[in-house]
C-alpha atoms as a PDB file:
ATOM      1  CA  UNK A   1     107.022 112.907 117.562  1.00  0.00           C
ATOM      2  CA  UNK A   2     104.443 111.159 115.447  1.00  0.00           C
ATOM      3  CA  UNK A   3     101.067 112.896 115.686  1.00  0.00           C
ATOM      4  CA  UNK A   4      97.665 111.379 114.338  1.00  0.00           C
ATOM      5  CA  UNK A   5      94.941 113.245 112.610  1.00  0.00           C
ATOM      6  CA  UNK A   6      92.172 111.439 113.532  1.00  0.00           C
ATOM      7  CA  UNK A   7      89.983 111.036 110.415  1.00  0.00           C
ATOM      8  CA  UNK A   8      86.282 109.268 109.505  1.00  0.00           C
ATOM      9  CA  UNK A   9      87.873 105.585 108.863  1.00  0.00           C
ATOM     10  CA  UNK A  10      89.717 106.012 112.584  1.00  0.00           C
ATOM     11  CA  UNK A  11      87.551 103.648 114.580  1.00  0.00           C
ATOM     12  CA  UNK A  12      90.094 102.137 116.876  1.00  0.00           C
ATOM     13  CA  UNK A  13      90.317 102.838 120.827  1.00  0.00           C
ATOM     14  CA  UNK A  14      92.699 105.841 121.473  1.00  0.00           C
ATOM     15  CA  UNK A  15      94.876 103.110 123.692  1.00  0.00           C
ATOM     16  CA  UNK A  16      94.930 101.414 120.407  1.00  0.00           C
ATOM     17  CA  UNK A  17      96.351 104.549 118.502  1.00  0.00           C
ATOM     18  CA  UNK A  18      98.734 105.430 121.096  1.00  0.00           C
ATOM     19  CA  UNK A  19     100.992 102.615 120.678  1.00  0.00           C
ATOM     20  CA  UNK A  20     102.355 104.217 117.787  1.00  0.00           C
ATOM     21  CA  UNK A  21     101.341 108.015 118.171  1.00  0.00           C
ATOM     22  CA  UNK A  22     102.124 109.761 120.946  1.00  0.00           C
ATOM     23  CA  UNK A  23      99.640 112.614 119.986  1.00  0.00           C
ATOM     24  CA  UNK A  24      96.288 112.266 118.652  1.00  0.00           C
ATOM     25  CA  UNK A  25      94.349 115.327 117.198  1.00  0.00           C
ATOM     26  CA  UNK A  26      91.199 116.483 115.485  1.00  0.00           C
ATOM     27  CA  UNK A  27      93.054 119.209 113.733  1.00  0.00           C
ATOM     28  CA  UNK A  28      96.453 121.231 114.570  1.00  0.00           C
ATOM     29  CA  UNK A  29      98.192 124.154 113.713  1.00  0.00           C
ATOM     30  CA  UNK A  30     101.526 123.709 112.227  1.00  0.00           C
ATOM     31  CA  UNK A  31     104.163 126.719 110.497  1.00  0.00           C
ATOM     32  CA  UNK A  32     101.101 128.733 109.746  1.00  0.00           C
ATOM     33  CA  UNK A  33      98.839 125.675 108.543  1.00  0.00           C
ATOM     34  CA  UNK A  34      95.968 123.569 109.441  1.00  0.00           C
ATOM     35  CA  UNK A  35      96.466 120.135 109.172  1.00  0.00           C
ATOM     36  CA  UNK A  36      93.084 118.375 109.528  1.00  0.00           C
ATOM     37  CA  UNK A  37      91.479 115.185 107.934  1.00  0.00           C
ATOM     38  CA  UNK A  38      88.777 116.790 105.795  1.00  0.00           C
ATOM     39  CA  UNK A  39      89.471 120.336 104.338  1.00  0.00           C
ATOM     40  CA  UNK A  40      87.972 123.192 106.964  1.00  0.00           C
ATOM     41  CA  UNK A  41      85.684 125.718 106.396  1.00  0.00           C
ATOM     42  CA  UNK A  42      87.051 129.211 104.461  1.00  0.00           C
ATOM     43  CA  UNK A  43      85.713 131.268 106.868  1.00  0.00           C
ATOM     44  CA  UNK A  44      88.056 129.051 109.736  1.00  0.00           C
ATOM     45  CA  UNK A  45      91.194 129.516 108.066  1.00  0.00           C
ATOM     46  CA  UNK A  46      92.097 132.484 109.580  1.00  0.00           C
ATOM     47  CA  UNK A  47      94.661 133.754 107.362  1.00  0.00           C
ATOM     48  CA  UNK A  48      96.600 130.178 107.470  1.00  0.00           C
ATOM     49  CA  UNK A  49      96.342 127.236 104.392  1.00  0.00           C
ATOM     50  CA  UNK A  50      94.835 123.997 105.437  1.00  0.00           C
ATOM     51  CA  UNK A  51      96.852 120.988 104.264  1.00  0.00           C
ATOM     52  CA  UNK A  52      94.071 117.988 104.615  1.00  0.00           C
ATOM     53  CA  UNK A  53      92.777 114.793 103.234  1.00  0.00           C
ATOM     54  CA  UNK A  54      89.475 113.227 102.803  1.00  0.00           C
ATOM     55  CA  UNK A  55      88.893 114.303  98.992  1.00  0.00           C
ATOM     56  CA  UNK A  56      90.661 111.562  97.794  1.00  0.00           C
ATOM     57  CA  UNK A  57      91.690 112.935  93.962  1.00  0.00           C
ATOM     58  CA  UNK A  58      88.969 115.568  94.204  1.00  0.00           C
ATOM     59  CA  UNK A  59      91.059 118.924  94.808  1.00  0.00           C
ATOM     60  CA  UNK A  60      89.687 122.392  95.676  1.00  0.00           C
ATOM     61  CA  UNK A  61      90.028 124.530  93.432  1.00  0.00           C
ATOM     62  CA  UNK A  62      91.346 127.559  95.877  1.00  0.00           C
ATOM     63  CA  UNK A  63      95.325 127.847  96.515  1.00  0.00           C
ATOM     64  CA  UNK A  64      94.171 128.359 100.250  1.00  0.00           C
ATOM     65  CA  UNK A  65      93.655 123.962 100.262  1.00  0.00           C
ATOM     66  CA  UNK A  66      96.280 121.707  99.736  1.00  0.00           C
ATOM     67  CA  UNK A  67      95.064 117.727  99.369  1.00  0.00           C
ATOM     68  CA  UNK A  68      97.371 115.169 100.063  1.00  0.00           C
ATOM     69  CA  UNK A  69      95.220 112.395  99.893  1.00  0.00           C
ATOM     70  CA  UNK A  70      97.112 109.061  98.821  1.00  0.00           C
ATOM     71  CA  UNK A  71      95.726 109.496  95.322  1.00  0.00           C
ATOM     72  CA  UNK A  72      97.483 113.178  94.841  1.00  0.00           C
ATOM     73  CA  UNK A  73     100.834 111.289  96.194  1.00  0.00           C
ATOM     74  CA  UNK A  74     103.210 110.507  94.014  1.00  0.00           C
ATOM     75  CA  UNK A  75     103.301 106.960  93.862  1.00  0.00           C
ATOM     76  CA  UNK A  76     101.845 107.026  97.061  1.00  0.00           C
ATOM     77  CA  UNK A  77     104.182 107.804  99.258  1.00  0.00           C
ATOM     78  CA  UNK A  78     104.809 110.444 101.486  1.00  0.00           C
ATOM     79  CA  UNK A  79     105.800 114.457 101.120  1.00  0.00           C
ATOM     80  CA  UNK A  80     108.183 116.315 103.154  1.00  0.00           C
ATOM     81  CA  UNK A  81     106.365 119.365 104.699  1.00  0.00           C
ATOM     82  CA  UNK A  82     108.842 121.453 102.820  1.00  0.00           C
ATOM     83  CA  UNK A  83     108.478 120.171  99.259  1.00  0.00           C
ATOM     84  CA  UNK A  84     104.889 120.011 100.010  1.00  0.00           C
ATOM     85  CA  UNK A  85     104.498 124.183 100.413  1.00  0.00           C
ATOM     86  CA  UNK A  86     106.517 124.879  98.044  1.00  0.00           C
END
């Protein structure tokens, strides 16, 4: 199931969108993560990691964050979830 994150540069109609999503989300829980466009709030991570975007190269500097902006991709491509919390 392909799921978007909607993010600041997502500007299309949702009808738009779902013609290749079938969900689309401001931010989701996933295997004891949030996944959200720009990095959340400490005090809303409840115990969980948020893996996120919006930084670009600019990384926190807190274990609890996770950026995988295109520019932290290798090559830019994508990570498997799994080699990604590892």
């Amino acid at each position: 199931t392909k799921k978007l994150i909607m993010g600041n540069h997502d500007n299309m109609l949702e009808e738009q969108y779902l013609q290749y999503f079938q969900r689309i989300y401001g931010m989701v829980r996933y295997k004891q993560h949030w996944l959200t466009h720009a990095p959340i709030h400490p005090n809303e991570l409840y115990g969980k990691k948020n893996i996120h975007g919006h930084v670009h190269e600019n990384s926190i500097d807190d274990d609890r964050y996770i950026n995988v902006c295109v520019e932290k991709c290798p090559g830019g491509t994508p990570i498997l979830f799994e080699d990604l919390i590892k």
